[in-house]
C-alpha atoms as a PDB file:
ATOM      1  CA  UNK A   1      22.952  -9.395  24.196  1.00  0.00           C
ATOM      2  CA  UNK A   2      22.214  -6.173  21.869  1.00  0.00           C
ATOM      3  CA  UNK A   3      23.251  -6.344  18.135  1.00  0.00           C
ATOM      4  CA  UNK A   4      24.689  -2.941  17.172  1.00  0.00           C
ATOM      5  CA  UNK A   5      23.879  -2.219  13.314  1.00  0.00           C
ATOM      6  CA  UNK A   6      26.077   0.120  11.269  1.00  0.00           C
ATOM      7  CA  UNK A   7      24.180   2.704   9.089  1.00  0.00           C
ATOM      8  CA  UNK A   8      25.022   2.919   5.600  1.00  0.00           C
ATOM      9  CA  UNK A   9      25.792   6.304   5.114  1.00  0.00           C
ATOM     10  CA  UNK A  10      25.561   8.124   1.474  1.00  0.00           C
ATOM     11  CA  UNK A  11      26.317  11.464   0.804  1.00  0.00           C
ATOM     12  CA  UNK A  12      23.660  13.220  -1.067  1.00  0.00           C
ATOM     13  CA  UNK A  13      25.148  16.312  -1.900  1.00  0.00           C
ATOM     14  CA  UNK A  14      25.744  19.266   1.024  1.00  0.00           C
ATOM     15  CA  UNK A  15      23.817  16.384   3.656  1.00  0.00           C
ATOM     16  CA  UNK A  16      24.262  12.666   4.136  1.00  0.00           C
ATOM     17  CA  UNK A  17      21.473  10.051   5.034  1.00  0.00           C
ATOM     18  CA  UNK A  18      22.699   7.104   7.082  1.00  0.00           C
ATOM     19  CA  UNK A  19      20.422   3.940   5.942  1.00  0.00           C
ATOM     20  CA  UNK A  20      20.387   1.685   9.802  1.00  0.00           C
ATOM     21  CA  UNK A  21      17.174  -0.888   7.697  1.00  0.00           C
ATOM     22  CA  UNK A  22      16.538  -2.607   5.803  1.00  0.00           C
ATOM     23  CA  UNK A  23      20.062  -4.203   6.182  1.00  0.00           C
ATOM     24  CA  UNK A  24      21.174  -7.893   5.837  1.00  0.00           C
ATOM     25  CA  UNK A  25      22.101  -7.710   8.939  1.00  0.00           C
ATOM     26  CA  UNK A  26      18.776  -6.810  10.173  1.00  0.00           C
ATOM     27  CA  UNK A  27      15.123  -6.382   7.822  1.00  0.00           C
ATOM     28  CA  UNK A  28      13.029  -5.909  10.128  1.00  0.00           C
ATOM     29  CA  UNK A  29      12.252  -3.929  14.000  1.00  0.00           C
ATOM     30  CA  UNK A  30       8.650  -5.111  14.284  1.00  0.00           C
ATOM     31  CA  UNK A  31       7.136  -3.344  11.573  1.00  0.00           C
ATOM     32  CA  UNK A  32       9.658  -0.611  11.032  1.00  0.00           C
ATOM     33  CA  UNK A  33      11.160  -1.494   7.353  1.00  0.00           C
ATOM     34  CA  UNK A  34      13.305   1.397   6.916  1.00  0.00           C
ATOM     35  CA  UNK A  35      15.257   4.004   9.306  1.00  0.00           C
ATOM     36  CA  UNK A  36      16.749   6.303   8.118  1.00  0.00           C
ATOM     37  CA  UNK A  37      18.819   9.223   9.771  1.00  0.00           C
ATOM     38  CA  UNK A  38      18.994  12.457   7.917  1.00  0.00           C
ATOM     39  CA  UNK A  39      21.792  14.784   8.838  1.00  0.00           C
ATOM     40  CA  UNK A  40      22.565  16.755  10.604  1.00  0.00           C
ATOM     41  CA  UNK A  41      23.055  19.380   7.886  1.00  0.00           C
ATOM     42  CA  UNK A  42      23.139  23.360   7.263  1.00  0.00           C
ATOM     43  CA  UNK A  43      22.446  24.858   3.898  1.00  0.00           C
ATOM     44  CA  UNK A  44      22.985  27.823   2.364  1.00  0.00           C
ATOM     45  CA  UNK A  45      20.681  30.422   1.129  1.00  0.00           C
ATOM     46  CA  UNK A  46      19.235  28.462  -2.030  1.00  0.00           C
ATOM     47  CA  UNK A  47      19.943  25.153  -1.138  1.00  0.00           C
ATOM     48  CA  UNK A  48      17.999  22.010   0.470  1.00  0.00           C
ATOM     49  CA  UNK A  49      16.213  19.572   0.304  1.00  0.00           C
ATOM     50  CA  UNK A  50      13.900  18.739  -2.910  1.00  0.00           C
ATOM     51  CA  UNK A  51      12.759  15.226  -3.318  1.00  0.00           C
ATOM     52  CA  UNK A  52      10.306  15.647  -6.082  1.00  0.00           C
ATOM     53  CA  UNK A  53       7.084  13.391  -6.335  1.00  0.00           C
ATOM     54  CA  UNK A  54       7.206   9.775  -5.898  1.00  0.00           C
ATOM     55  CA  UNK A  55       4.764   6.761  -5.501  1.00  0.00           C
ATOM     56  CA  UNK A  56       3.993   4.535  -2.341  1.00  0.00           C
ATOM     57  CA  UNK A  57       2.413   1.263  -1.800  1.00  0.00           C
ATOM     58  CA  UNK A  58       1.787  -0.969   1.130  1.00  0.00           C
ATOM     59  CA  UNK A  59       3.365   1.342   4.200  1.00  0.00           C
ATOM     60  CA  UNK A  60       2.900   4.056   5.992  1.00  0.00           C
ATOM     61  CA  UNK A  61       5.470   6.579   6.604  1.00  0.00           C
ATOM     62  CA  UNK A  62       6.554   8.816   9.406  1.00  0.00           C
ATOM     63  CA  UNK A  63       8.772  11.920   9.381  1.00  0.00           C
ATOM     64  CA  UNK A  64      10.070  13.512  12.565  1.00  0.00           C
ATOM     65  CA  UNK A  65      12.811  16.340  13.325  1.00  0.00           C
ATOM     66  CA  UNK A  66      15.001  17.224  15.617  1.00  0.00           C
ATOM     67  CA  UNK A  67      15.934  20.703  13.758  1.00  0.00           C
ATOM     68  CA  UNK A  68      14.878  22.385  10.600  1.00  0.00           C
ATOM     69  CA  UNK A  69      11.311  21.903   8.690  1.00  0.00           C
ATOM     70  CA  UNK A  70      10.016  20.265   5.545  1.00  0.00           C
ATOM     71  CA  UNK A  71       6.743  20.792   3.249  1.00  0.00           C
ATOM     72  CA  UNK A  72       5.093  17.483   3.005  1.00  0.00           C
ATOM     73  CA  UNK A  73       2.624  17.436  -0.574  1.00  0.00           C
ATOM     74  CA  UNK A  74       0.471  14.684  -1.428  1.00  0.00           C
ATOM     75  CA  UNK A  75      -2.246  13.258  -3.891  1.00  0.00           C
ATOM     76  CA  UNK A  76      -4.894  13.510  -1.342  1.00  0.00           C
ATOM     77  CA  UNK A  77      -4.379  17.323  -1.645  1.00  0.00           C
ATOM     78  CA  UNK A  78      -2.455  17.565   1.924  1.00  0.00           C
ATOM     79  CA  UNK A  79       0.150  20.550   2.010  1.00  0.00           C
ATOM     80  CA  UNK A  80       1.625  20.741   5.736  1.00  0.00           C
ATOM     81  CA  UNK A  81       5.030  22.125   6.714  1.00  0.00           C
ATOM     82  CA  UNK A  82       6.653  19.789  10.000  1.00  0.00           C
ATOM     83  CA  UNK A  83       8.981  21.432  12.772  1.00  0.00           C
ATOM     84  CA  UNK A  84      10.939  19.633  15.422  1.00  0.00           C
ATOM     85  CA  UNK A  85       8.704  17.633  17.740  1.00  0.00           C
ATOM     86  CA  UNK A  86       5.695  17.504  15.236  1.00  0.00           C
ATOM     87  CA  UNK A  87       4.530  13.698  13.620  1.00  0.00           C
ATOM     88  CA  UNK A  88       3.788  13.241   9.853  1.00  0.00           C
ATOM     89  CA  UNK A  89       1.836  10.000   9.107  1.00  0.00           C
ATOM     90  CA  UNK A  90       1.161   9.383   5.682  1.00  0.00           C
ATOM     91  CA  UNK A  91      -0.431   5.735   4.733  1.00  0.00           C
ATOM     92  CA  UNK A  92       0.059   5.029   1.568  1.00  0.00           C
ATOM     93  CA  UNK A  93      -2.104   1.818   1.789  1.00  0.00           C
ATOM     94  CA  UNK A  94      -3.098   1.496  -2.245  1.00  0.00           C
ATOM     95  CA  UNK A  95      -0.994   4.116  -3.405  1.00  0.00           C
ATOM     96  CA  UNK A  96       0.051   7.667  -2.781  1.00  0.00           C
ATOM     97  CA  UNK A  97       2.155  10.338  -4.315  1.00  0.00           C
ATOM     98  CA  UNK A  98       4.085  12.857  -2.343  1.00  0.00           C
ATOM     99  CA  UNK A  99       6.461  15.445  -2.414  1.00  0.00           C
ATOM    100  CA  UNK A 100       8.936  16.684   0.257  1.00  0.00           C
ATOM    101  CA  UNK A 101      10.466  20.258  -0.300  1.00  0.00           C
ATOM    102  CA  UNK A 102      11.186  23.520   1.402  1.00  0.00           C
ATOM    103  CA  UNK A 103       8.853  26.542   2.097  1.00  0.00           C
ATOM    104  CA  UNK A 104      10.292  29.932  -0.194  1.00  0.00           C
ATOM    105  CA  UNK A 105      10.868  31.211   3.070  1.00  0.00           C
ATOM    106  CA  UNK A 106      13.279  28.396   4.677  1.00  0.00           C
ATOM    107  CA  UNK A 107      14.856  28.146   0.864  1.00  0.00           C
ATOM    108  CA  UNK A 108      16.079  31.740   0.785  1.00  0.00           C
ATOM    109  CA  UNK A 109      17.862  32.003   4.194  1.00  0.00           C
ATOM    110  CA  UNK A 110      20.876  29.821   5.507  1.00  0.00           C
ATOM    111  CA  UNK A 111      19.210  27.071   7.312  1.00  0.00           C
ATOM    112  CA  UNK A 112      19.463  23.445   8.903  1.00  0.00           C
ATOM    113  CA  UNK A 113      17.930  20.097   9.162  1.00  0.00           C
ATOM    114  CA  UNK A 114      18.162  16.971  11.079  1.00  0.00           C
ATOM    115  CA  UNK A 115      15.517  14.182  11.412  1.00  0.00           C
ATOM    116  CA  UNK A 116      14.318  10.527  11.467  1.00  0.00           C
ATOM    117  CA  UNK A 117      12.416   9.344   8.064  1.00  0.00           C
ATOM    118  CA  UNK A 118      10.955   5.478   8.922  1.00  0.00           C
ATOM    119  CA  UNK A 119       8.518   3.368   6.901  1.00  0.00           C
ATOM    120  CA  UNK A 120       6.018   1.132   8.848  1.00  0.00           C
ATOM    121  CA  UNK A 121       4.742  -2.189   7.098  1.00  0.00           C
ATOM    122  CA  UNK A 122       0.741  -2.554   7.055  1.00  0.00           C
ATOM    123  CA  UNK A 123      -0.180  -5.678   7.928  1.00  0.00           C
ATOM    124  CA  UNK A 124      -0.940  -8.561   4.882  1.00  0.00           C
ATOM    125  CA  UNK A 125      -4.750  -8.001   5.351  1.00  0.00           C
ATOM    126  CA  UNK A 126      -4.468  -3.828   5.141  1.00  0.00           C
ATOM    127  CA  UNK A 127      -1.959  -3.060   2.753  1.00  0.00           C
ATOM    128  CA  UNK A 128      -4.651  -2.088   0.298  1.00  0.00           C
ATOM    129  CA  UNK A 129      -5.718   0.300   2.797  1.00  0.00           C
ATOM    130  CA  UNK A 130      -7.293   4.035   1.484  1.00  0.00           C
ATOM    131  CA  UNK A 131      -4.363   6.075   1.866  1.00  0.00           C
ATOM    132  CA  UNK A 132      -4.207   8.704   4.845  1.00  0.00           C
ATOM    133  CA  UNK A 133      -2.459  11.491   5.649  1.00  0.00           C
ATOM    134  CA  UNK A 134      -2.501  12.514   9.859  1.00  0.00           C
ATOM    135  CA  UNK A 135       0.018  15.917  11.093  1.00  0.00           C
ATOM    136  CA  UNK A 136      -0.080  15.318  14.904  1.00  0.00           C
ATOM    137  CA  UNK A 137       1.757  18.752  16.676  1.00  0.00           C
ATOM    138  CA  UNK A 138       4.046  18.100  19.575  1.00  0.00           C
ATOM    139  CA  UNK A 139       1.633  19.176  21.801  1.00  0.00           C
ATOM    140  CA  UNK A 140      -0.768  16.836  21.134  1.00  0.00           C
ATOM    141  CA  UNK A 141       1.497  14.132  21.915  1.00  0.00           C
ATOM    142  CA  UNK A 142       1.648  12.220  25.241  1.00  0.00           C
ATOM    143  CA  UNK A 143       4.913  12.443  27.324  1.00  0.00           C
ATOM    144  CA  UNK A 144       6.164  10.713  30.361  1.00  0.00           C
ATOM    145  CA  UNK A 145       8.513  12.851  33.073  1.00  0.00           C
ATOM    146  CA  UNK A 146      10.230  11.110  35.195  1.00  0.00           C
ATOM    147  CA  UNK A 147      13.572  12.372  38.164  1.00  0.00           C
ATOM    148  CA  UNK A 148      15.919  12.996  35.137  1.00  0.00           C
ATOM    149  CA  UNK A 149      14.060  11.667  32.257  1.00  0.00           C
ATOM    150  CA  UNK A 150      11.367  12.819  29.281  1.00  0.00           C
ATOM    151  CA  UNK A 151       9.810  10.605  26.793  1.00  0.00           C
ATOM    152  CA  UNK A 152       7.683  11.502  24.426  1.00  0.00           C
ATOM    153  CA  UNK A 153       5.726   8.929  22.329  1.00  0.00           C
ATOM    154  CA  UNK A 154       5.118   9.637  18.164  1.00  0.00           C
ATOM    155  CA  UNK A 155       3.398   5.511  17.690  1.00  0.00           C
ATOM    156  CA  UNK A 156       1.519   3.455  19.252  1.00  0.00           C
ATOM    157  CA  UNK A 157       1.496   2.682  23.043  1.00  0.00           C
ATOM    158  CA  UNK A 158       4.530   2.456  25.452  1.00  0.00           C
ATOM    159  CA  UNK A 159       5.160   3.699  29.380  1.00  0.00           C
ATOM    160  CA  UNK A 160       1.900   3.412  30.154  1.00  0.00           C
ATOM    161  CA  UNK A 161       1.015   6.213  26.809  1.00  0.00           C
ATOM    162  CA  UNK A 162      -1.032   5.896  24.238  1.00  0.00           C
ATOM    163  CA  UNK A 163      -0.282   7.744  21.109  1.00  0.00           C
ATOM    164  CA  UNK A 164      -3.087   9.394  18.763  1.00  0.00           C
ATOM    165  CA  UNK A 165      -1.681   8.437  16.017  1.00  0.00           C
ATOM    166  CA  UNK A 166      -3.955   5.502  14.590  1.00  0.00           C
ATOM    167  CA  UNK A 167      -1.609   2.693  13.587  1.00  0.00           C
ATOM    168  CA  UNK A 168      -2.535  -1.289  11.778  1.00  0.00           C
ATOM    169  CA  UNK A 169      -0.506  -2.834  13.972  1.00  0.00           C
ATOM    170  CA  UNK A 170       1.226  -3.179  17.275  1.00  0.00           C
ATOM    171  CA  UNK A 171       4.596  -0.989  18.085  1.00  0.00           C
ATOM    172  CA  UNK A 172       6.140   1.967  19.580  1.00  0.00           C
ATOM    173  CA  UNK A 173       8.165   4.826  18.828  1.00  0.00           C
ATOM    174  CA  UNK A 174       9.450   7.088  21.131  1.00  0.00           C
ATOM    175  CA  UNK A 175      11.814  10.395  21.619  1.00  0.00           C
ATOM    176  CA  UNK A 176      14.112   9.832  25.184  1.00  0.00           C
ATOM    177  CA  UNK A 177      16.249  12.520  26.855  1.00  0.00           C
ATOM    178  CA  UNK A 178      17.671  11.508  29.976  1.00  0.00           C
ATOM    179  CA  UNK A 179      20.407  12.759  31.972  1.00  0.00           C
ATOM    180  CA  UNK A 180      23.698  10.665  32.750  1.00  0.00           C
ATOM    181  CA  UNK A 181      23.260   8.361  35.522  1.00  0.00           C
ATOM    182  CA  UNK A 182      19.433   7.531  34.469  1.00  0.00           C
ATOM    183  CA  UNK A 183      18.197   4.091  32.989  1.00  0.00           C
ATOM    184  CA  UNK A 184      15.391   3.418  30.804  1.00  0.00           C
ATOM    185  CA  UNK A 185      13.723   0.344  31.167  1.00  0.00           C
ATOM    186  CA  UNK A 186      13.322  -2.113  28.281  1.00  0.00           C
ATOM    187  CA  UNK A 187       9.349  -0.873  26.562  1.00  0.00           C
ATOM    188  CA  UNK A 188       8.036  -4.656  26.113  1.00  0.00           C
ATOM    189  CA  UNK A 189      10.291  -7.530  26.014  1.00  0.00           C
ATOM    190  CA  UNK A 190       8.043  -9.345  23.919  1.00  0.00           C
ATOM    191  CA  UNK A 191       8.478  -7.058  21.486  1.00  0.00           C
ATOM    192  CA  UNK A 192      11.525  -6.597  18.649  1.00  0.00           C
ATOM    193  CA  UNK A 193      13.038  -3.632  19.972  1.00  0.00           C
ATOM    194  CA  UNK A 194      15.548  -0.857  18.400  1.00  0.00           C
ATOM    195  CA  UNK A 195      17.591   1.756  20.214  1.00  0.00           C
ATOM    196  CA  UNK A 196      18.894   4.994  18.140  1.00  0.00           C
ATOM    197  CA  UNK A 197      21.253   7.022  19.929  1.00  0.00           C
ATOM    198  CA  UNK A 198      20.968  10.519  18.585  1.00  0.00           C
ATOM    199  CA  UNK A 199      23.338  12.166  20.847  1.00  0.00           C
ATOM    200  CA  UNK A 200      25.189  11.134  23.950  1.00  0.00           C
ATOM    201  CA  UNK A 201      26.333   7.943  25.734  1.00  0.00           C
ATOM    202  CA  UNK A 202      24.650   4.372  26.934  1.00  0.00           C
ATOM    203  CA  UNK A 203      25.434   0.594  27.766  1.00  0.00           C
ATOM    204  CA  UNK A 204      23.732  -2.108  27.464  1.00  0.00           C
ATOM    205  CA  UNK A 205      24.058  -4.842  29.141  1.00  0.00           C
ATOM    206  CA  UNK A 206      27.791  -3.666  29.302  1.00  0.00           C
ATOM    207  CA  UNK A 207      27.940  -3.051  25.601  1.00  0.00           C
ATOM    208  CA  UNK A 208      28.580   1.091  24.848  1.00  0.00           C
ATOM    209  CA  UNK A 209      26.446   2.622  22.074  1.00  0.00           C
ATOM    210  CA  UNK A 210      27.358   6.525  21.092  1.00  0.00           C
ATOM    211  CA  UNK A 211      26.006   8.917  18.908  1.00  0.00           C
ATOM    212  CA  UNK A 212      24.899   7.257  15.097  1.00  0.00           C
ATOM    213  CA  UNK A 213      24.221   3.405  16.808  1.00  0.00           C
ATOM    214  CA  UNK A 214      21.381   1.875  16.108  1.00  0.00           C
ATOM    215  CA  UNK A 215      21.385  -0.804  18.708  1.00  0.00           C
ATOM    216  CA  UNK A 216      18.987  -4.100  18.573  1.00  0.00           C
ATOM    217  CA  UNK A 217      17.796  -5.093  22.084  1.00  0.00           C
ATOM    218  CA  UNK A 218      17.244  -9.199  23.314  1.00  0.00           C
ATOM    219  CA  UNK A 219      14.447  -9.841  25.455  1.00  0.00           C
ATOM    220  CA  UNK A 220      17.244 -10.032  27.979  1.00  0.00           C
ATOM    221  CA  UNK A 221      18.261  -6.273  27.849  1.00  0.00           C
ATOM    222  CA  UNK A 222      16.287  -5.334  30.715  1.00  0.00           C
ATOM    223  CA  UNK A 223      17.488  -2.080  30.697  1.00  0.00           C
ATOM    224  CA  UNK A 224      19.601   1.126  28.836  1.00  0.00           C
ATOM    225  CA  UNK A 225      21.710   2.931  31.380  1.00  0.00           C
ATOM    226  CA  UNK A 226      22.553   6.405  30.718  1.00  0.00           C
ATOM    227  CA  UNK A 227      26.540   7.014  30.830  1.00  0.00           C
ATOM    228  CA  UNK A 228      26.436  10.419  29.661  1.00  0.00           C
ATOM    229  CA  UNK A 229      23.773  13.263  28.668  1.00  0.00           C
ATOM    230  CA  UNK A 230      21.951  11.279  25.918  1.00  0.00           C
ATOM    231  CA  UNK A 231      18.706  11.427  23.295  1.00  0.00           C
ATOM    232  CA  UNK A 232      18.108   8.135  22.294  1.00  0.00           C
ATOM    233  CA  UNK A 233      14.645   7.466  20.086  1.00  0.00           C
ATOM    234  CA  UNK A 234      12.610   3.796  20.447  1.00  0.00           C
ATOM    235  CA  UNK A 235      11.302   1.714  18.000  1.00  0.00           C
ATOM    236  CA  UNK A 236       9.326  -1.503  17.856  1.00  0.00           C
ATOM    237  CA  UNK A 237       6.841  -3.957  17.674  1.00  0.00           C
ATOM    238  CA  UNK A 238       5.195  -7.238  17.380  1.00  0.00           C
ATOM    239  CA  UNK A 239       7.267  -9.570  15.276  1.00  0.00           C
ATOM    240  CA  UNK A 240       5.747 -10.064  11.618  1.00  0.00           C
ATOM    241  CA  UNK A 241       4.972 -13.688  10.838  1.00  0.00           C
ATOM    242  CA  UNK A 242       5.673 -13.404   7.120  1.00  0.00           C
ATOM    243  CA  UNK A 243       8.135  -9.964   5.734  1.00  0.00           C
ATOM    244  CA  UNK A 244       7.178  -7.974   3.619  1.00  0.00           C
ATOM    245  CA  UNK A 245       9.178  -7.124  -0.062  1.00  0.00           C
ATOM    246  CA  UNK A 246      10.743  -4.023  -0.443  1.00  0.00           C
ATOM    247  CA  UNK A 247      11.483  -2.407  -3.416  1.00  0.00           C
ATOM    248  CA  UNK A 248      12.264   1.349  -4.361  1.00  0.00           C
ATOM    249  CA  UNK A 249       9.181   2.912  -2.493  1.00  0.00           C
ATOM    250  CA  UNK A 250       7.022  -0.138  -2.711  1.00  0.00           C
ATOM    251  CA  UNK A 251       6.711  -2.715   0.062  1.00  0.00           C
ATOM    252  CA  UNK A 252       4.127  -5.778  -0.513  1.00  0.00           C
ATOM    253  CA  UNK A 253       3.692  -9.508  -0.223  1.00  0.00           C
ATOM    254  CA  UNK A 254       3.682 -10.447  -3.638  1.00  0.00           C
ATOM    255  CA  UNK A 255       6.292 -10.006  -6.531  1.00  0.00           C
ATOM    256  CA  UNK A 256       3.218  -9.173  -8.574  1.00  0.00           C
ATOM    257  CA  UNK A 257       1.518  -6.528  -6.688  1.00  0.00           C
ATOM    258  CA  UNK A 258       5.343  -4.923  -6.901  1.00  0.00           C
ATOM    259  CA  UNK A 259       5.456  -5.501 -10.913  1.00  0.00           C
ATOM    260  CA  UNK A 260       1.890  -3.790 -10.784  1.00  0.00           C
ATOM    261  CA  UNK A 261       3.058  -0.945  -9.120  1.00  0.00           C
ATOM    262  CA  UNK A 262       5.894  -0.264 -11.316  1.00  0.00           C
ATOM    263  CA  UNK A 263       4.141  -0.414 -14.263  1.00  0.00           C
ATOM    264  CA  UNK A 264       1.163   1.928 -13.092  1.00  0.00           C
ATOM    265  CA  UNK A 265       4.270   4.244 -11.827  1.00  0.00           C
ATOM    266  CA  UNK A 266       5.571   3.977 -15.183  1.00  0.00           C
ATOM    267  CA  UNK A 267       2.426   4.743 -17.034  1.00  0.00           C
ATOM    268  CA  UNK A 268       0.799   7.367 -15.308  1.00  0.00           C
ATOM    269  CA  UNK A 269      -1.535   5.804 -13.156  1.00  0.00           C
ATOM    270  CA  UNK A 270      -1.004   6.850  -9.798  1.00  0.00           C
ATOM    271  CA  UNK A 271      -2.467  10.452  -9.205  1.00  0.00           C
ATOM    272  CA  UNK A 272      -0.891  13.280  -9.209  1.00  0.00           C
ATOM    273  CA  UNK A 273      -0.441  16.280  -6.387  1.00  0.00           C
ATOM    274  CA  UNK A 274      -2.519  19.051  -6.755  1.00  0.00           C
ATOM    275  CA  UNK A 275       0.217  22.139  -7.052  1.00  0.00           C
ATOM    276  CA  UNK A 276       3.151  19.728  -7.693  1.00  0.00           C
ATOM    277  CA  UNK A 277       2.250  17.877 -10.694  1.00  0.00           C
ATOM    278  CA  UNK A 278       5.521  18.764 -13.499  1.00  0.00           C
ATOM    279  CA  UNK A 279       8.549  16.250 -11.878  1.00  0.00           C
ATOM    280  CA  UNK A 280       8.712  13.277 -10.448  1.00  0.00           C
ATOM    281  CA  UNK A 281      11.286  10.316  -9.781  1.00  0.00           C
ATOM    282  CA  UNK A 282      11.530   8.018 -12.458  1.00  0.00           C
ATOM    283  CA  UNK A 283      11.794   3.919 -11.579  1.00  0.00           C
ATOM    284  CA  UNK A 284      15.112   2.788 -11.118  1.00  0.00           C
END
C-alpha cells in the first residue's frame, strides 16, 4: 500500500516552502534526500526571492519550475537564469558555493514563482567528486506522449528515456500531465518510488492523493490512476545500502567530514562566487 507523507510547511515571508524529506517518517526516495516544494507565490515589484551564498558538500542538487525564474551563481563562475521546464544540476561533490536570486528585471515587476528544489546523495565512493554545474533547456529533454498523457524526464532513465543529465547513481525523475481517466504505470518496482501531486486528483491502489501529497509507492502499486486532470512529478531510485548524514547543506558519511565542513564554512575556506562574494549564510 502507498504511504502518504505530510510536508512540513514554513512560511518564509510573502511564500511558503513545504519540506515532504528528509522526514522521520521517511529519509530517503532512493537517493533523493530532500524535496522540497516552493510555492506557489506572487511578489510584488521589489520583492523575491534572495538566498544569499551558501556551501555544499556531498550532493548534487536540482532546481526545476513550474512558473517564474531564478539566477543560479556559483564558485565555478556559472551565472544561468532557469524558466519553467529547464533542469539545473549543480554537484557539489567536494564543495561548492552558490547563490540563488532574481534577475533586476524579474525584481522590479510584480511576478511569480513555483518549483521543485531536491538534493540527490552521491554515492559513498563519489562524494568527493569535482563539483559540476550542467543547465539542460526543456528542449533538450526527452519526453514520452502517450493517448492522454506527457512525461517528460529531468534524471536518469525511465519509460524507455534516457535523460542527459549525467547522474552517480541509479534513479528517475519525471514531470507527468495526464488527463482524468489515464493511468501511469509504476517506473520500476524495484526501485523506492515517490509520487508528488502538483495539481489534480489520483488513487492508488484505492488510496486518493490531491494537490500537496507526496505519496510513497510499494512494489505492489502497480499503477496511479488519474481521477481528475492531474500533474504529478516522479522520483526514485535504487535503495542506498548505508544513508547518508544530513546536516544544514552538508550531506556525508562521516560525522567528521561534516565537522570539517563546518569549520572550513566557518573560516573562509570554501571559495567564493565571482560577482557575489559580500553575504553569505552563516552556520546555524
Amino acid at each position: 500500500m502507498p504511504k502518504l507523507i505530510v510536508g512540513d510547511k514554513k512560511d518564509l515571508g510573502g511564500f511558503s516552502v513545504a519540506r515532504y524529506i528528509p522526514q522521520k517518517a521517511q529519509r530517503m526516495v532512493g537517493p533523493f534526500v530532500f524535496f522540497d516544494h516552493i510555492g506557489p507565490a506572487v511578489f510584488p515589484a521589489g520583492k523575491g526571492v534572495n538566498v544569499r551564498p551558501h556551501p555544499h558538500i556531498g550532493l548534487a542538487t536540482v532546481t526545476y519550475l513550474f512558473a517564474g525564474s531564478m539566477l543560479h551563481r556559483d564558485s565555478l563562475g556559472s551565472v544561468q537564469e532557469i524558466h519553467p521546464g529547464d533542469v539545473n544540476w549543480m554537484v557539489a561533490g567536494s564543495g561548492i558555493v552558490h547563490s540563488e536570486r532574481e534577475t533586476h528585471e524579474v525584481r522590479s515587476g510584480e511576478h511569480d514563482l513555483h518549483g521543485l528544489q531536491l538534493w540527490v546523495a552521491l554515492p559513498p565512493d563519489m562524494q568527493d567528486v569535482d563539483p559540476d554545474f550542467l543547465h539542460v533547456s526543456k528542449n533538450d529533454l526527452p519526453c514520452v506522449y502517450r493517448p492522454g498523457v506527457m512525461m517528460r524526464v529531468l534524471l536518469g532513465s525511465a519509460y524507455e528515456r534516457v535523460s542527459p543529465v549525467r547522474t552517480f547513481s541509479s534513479m528517475l525523475y519525471v514531470d507527468v500531465l495526464a488527463e482524468a481517466g489515464r493511468t501511469i504505470p509504476h517506473p520500476d518496482p524495484a526501485m523506492e518510488v515517490a509520487a508528488f501531486i502538483v495539481s489534480g486528483r489520483v488513487t492508488v491502489n484505492g488510496e486518493e492523493a490531491i494537490a500537496n501529497d507526496f505519496v510513497v509507492l510499494s512494489e505492489n502499486d502497480a499503477e496511479i490512476r488519474i481521477e481528475e486532470d492531474t500533474r504529478l512529478v516522479l522520483i526514485g531510485g535504487t535503495a542506498f545500502a548505508q544513508k547518508p548524514l544530513v546536516h544544514w547543506n552538508f550531506v556525508a558519511y562521516k560525522p567528521e567530514d561534516i565537522d570539517a565542513a563546518r569549520e572550513r564554512w566557518e573560516n573562509g575556506g570554501f571559495p567564493a562566487i565571482p560577482g557575489d562574494d559580500e553575504e553569505h549564510i552563516p552556520l546555524p
